[in-house]
Protein backbone atom coordinates (compact mmCIF):
# COMPACT_ATOMS: atom_id res chain seq x y z
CA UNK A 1 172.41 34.25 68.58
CA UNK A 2 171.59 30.59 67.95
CA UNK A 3 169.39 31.66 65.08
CA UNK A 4 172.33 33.25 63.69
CA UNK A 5 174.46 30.69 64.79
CA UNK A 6 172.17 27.75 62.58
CA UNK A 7 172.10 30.17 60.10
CA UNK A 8 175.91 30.86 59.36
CA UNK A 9 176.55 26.89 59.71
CA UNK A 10 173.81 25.85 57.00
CA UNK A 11 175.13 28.55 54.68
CA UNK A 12 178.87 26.99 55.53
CA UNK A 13 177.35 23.67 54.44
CA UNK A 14 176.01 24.91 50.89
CA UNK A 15 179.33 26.17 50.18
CA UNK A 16 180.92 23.24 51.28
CA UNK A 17 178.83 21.21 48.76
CA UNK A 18 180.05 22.53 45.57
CA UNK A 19 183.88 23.00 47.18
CA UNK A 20 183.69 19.09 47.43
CA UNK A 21 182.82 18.95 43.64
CA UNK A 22 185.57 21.48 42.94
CA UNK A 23 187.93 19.63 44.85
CA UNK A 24 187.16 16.07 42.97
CA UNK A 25 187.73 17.15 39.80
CA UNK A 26 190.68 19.68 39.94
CA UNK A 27 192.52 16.00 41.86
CA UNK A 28 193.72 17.72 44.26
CA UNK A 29 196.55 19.28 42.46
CA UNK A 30 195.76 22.84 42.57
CA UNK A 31 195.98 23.19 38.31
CA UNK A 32 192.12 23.74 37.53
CA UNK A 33 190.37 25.62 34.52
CA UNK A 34 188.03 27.75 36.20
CA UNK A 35 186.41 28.75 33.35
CA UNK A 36 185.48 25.75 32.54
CA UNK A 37 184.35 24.63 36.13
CA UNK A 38 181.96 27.59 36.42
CA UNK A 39 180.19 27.16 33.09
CA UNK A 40 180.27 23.63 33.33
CA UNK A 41 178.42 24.26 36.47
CA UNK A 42 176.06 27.21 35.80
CA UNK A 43 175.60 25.46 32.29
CA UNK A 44 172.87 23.07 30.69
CA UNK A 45 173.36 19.02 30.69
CA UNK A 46 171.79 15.84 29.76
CA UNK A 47 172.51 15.08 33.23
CA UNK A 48 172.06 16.04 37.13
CA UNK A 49 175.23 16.10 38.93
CA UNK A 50 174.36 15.73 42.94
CA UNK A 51 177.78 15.38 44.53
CA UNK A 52 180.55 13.54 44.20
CA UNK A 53 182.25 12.00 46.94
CA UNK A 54 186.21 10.86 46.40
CA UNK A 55 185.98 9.17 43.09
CA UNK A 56 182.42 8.41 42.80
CA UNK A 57 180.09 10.67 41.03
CA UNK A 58 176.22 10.67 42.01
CA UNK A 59 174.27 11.76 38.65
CA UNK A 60 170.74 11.47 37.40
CA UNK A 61 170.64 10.68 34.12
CA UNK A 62 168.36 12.16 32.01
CA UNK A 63 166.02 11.23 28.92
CA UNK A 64 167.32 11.83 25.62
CA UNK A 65 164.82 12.58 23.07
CA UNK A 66 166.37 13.48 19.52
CA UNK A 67 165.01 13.15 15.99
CA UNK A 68 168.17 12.36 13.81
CA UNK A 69 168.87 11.53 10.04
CA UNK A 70 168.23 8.21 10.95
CA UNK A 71 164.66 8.76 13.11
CA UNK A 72 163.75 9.43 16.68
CA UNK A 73 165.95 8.18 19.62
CA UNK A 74 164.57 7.77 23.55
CA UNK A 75 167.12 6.73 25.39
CA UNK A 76 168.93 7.29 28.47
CA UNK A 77 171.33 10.08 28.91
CA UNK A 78 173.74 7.63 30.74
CA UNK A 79 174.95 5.69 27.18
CA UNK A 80 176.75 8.95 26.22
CA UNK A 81 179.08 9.47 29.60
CA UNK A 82 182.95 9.77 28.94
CA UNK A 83 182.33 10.35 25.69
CA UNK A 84 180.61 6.88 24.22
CA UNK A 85 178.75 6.88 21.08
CA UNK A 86 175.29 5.61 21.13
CA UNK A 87 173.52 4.72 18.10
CA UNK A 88 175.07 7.37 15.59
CA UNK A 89 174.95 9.82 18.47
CA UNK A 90 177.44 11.45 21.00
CA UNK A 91 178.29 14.60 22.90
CA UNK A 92 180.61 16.93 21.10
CA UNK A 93 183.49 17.88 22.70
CA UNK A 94 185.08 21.59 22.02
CA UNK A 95 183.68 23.65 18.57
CA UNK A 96 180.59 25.21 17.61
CA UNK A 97 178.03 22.49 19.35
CA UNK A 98 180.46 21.61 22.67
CA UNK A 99 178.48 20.34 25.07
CA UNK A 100 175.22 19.29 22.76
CA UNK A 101 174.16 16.04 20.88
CA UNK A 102 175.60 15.41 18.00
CA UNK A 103 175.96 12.94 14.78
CA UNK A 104 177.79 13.06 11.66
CA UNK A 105 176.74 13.29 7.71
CA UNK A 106 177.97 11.69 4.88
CA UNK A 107 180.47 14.27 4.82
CA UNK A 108 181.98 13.19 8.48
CA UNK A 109 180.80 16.88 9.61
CA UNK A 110 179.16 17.15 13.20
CA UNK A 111 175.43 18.59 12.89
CA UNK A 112 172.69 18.64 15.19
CA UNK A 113 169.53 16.69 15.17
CA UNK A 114 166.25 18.06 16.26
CA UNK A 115 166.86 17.54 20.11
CA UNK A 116 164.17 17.57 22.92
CA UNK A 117 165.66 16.12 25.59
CA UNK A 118 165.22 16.38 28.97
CA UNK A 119 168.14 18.48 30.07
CA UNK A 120 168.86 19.77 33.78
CA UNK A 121 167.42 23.15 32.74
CA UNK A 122 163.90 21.47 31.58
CA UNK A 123 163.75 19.47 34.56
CA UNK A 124 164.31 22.36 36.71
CA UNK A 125 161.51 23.97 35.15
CA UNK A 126 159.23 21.13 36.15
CA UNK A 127 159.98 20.91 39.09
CA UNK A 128 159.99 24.74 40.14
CA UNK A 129 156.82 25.26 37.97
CA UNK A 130 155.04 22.36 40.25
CA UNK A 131 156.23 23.68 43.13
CA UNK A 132 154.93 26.43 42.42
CA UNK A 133 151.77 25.37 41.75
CA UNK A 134 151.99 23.29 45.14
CA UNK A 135 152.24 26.43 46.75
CA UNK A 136 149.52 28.54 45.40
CA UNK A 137 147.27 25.98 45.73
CA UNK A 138 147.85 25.38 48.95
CA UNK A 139 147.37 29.02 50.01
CA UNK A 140 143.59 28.73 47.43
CA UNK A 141 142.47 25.38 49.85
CA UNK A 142 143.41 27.72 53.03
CA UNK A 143 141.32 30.24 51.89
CA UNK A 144 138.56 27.90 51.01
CA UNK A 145 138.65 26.15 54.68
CA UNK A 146 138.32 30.04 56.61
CA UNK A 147 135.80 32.54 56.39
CA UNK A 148 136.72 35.98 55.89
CA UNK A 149 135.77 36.61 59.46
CA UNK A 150 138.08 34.45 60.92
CA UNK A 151 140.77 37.05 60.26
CA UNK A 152 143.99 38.02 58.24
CA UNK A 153 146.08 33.88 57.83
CA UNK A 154 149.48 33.50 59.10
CA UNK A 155 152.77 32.34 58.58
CA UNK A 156 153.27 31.21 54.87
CA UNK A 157 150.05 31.77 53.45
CA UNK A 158 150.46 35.34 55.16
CA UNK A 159 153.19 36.12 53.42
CA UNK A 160 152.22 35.25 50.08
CA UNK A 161 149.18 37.25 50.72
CA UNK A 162 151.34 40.47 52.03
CA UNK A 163 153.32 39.95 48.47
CA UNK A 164 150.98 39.15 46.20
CA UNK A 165 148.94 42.69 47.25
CA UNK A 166 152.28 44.26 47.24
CA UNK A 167 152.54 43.18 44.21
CA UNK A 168 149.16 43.65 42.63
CA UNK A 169 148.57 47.27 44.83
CA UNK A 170 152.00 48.76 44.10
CA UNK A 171 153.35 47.74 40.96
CA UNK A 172 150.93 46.45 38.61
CA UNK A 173 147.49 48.56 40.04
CA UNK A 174 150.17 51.57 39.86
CA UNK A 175 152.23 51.00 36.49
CA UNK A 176 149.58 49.43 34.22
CA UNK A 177 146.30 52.24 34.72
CA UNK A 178 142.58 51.70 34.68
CA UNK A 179 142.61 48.23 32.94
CA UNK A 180 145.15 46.57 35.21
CA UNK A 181 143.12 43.89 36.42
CA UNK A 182 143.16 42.48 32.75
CA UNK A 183 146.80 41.94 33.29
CA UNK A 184 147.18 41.10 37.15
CA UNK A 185 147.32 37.36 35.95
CA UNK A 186 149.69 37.28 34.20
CA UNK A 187 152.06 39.21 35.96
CA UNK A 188 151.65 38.22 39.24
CA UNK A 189 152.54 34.96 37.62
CA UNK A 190 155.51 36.25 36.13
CA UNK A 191 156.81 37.36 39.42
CA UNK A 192 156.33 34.55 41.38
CA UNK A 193 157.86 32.32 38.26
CA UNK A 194 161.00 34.17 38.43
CA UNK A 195 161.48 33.93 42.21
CA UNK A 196 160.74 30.29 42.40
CA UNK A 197 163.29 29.70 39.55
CA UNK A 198 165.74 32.43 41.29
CA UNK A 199 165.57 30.82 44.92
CA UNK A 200 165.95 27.38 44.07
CA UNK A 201 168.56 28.07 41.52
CA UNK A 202 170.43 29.16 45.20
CA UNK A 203 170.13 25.55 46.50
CA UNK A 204 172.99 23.55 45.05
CA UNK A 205 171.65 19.81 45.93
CA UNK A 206 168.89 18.41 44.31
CA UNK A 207 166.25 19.39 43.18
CA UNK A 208 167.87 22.88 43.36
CA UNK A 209 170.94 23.99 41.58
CA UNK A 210 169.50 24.75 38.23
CA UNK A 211 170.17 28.06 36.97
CA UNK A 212 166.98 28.12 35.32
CA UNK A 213 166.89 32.05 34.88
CA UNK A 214 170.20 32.21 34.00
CA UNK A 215 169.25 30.18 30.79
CA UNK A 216 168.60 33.00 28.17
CA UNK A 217 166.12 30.77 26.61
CA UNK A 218 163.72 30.76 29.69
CA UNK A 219 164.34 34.72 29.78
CA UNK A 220 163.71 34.97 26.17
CA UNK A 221 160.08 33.34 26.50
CA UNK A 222 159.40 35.24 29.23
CA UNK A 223 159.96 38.24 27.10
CA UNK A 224 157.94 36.96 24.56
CA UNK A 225 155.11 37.10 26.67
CA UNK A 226 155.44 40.60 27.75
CA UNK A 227 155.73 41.57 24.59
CA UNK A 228 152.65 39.81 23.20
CA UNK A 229 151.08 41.19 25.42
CA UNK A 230 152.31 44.99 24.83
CA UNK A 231 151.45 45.07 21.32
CA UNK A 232 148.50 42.98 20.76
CA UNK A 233 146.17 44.84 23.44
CA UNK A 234 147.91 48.44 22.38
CA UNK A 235 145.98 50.91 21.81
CA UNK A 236 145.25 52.91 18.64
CA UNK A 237 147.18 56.02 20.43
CA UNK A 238 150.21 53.39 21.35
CA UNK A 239 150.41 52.61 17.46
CA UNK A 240 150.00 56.22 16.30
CA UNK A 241 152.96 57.26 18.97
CA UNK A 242 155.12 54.93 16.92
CA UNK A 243 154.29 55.41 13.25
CA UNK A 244 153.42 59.26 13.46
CA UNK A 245 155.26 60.80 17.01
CA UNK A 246 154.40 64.32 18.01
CA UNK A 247 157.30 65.68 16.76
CA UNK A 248 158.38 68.26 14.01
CA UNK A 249 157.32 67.14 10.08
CA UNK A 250 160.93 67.52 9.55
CA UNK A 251 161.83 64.12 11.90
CA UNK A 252 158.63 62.19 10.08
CA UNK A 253 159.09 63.20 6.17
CA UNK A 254 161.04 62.46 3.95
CA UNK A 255 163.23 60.75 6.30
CA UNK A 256 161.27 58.63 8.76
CA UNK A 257 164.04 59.36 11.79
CA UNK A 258 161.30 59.00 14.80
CA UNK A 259 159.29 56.43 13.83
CA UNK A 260 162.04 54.23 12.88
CA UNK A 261 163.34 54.79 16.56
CA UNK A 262 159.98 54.43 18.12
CA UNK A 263 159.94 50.91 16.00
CA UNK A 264 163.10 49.76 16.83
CA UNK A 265 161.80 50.81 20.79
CA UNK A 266 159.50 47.99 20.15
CA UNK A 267 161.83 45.10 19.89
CA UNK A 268 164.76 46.56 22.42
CA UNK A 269 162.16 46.82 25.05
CA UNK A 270 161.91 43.21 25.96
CA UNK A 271 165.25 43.03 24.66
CA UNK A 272 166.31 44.51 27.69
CA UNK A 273 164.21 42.13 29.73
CA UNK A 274 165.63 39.47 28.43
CA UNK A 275 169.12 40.64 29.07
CA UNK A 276 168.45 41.91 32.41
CA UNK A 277 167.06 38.56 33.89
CA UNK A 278 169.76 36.23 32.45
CA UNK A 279 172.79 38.25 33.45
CA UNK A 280 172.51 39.16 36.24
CA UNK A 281 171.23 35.22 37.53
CA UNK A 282 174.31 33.80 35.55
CA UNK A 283 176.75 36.51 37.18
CA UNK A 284 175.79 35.98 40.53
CA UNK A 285 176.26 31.82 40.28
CA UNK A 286 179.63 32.42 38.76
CA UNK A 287 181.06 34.74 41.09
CA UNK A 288 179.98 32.47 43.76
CA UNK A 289 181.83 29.32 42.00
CA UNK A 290 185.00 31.67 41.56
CA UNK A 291 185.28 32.32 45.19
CA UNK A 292 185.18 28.78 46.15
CA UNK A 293 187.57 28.40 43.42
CA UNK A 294 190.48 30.59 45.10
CA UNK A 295 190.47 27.97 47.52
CA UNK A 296 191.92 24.84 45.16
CA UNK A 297 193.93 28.16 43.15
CA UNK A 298 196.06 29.03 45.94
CA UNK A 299 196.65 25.19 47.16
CA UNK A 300 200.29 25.24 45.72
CA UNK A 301 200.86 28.73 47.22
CA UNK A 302 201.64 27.54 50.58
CA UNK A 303 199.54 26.75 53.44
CA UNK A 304 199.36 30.05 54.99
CA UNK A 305 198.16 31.85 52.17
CA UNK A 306 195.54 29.44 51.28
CA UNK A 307 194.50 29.41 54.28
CA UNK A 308 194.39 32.77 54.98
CA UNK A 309 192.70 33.04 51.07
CA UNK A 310 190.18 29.89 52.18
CA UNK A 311 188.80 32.69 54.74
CA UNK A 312 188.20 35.18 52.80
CA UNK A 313 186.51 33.09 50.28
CA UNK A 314 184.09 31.06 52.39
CA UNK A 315 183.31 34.99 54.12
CA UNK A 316 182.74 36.19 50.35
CA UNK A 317 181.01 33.25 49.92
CA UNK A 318 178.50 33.56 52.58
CA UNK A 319 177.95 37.34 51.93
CA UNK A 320 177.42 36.89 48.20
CA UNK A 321 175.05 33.91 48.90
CA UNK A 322 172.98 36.35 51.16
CA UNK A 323 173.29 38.94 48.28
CA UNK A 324 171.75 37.11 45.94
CA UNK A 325 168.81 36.05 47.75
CA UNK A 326 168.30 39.70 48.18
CA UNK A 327 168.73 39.67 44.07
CA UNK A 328 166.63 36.69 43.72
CA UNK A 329 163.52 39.07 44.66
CA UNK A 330 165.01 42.14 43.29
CA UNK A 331 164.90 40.65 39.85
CA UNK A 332 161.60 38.85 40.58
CA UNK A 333 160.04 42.89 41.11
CA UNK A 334 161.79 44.60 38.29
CA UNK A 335 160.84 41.92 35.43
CA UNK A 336 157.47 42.25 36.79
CA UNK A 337 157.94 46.34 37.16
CA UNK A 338 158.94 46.91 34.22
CA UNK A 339 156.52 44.51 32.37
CA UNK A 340 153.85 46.67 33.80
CA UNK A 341 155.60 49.38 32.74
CA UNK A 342 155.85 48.57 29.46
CA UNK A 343 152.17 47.20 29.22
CA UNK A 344 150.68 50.80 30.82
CA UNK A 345 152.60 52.63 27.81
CA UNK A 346 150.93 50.37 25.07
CA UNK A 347 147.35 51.67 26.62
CA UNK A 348 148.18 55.15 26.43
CA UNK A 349 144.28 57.31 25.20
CA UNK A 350 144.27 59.81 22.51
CA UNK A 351 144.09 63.42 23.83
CA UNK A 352 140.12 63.83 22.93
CA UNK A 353 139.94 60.61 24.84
């Protein structure tokens, strides 16, 4: 019971930490855009909002690095708050670049420069990807230190042993065939990329809170990848499948009907990937933030139904912050799955082979 007990209050805690935000910047007058709230929140910055506490706002500024008609500008992501201008540069506000650096031509029209900055999202990814990398080679130097005779490790290194063999046993040895070990790299990396990013997406103080997977750009390169390596290391029977199916002449010539669809099956593969990852990430962080939301919605309703709504959202809360650590490794396993999936396929053998 006191397990549970710690639990439930920690989890109360988390939710209380974005409520706060919510609560500074609707004023305390109940009007709020939640739209704007969630994406704002679930959304990419040049800065890392921590908390804010009454009127004070605790951010990290970030490094700006942009290349605009005028050169390259490093700078700090702090000379651009509440809308300054900084050397030709500023944030828009509202239209087709809202939320992203901009400058104006000769024309007075906004445009973007060539912008590599350090957003919240890129940081993120550092500091998941080292973490990471802190973590697997911690469990390598345990492994180093104890024989094999000294028997099975324990606690964390245990468990990233039990997973990484489910892993590799079930799902890659199982979906990929005979050559699997020529891909076990790369998706065992791929699964324990997208949990990292999934889990501490979940934490909403620093250094978590980034919704790094529910960035479609992150979920677009790790797409990429599977499909790289899906068609460069097909086989000669993969290609033939797609060009020249077993099917009737009819669906080949004149008309190409099936090979066009098997092409197309090419692309919407890790199409799908892509999709998959980034909405389901961004759906579960914004149906948390609506929730909490109901709270400061129903303020002007009357104290017994925002009370009585302030229950049921911090209950909903804590039960969809539970889900989606359950969805954290669900979606770890089926972009890995279904990578492995789609890499066995591409080394299908001839039928004399």
């Amino acid at each position: 019971m006191k397990r549970i007990r710690y639990i439930v209050i920690t989890l109360l805690l988390l939710l209380a930490i974005p409520a706060t935000t919510l609560k500074a910047e609707t004023g305390g007058e109940g009007d709020i855009d939640v739209n704007e709230l969630i994406f704002g929140h679930i959304g990419d910055a040049y800065e890392w909002h921590v908390v804010t506490l009454g009127d004070a706002h605790l951010t990290i500024p970030l490094p700006v690095i942009v290349k605009s008609s005028t050169g390259w500008h490093v700078f700090c992501s702090s000379h651009l708050e509440e809308g300054k201008t900084y050397e030709g540069l500023y944030i828009a506000e509202g239209g087709a670049y809202d939320g992203k650096i901009v400058e104006r031509n000769a024309a007075g029209e906004e445009v973007r420069p060539i912008d590599i900055s350090i957003t919240k999202n890129v940081l993120g990814l550092f500091i998941n990807s080292a973490l990471l990398v802190v973590i697997m080679l911690s469990c390598a130097r345990w492994y180093k230190k104890h024989a094999l005779e000294q028997g099975a490790p324990k606690g964390g290194v245990g468990m990233i042993e039990a997973t990484v063999m489910s892993i590799y046993n079930d799902v890659i040895k199982g979906c990929v065939g005979e050559d699997y070990k020529r891909y076990a790299p790369y998706l065992l990396t791929a699964f324990f990329f997208v949990l990292v990013n999934n889990l501490m997406g979940l934490i909403p103080i620093f250094p978590g809170g980034a919704t790094v997977t529910g960035n479609i750009a992150v979920t677009m390169v790790l797409a990429l990848c599977t499909f790289l390596f899906t068609n460069i290391f097909g086989t000669k029977a993969y290609w033939k499948d797609i060009f020249w199916p077993e099917v009737p002449t009819w669906l080949k010539v004149p008309i190409p009907m099936m090979p066009l669809i098997e092409f197309f099956g090419i692309f919407t593969k890790p199409f799908a990937l892509m999709i998959r990852l980034f909405a389901n990430m961004m759906a579960g962080h914004a149906a948390m933030l609506s929730l909490i939301a109901i709270i400061f919605i129903t303020v002007k309703a009357g104290a017994v139904i925002n009370g009585s709504m302030t229950v049921v959202a911090v209950a909903f809360g804590i039960f969809m912050n539970a889900l989606e650590l359950l969805v954290a490794f669900i979606q770890a396993y089926v972009f890995t799955m279904l990578s492995a999936v789609f890499i066995g396929l591409s080394r299908v053998k001839g039928h004399n082979e």
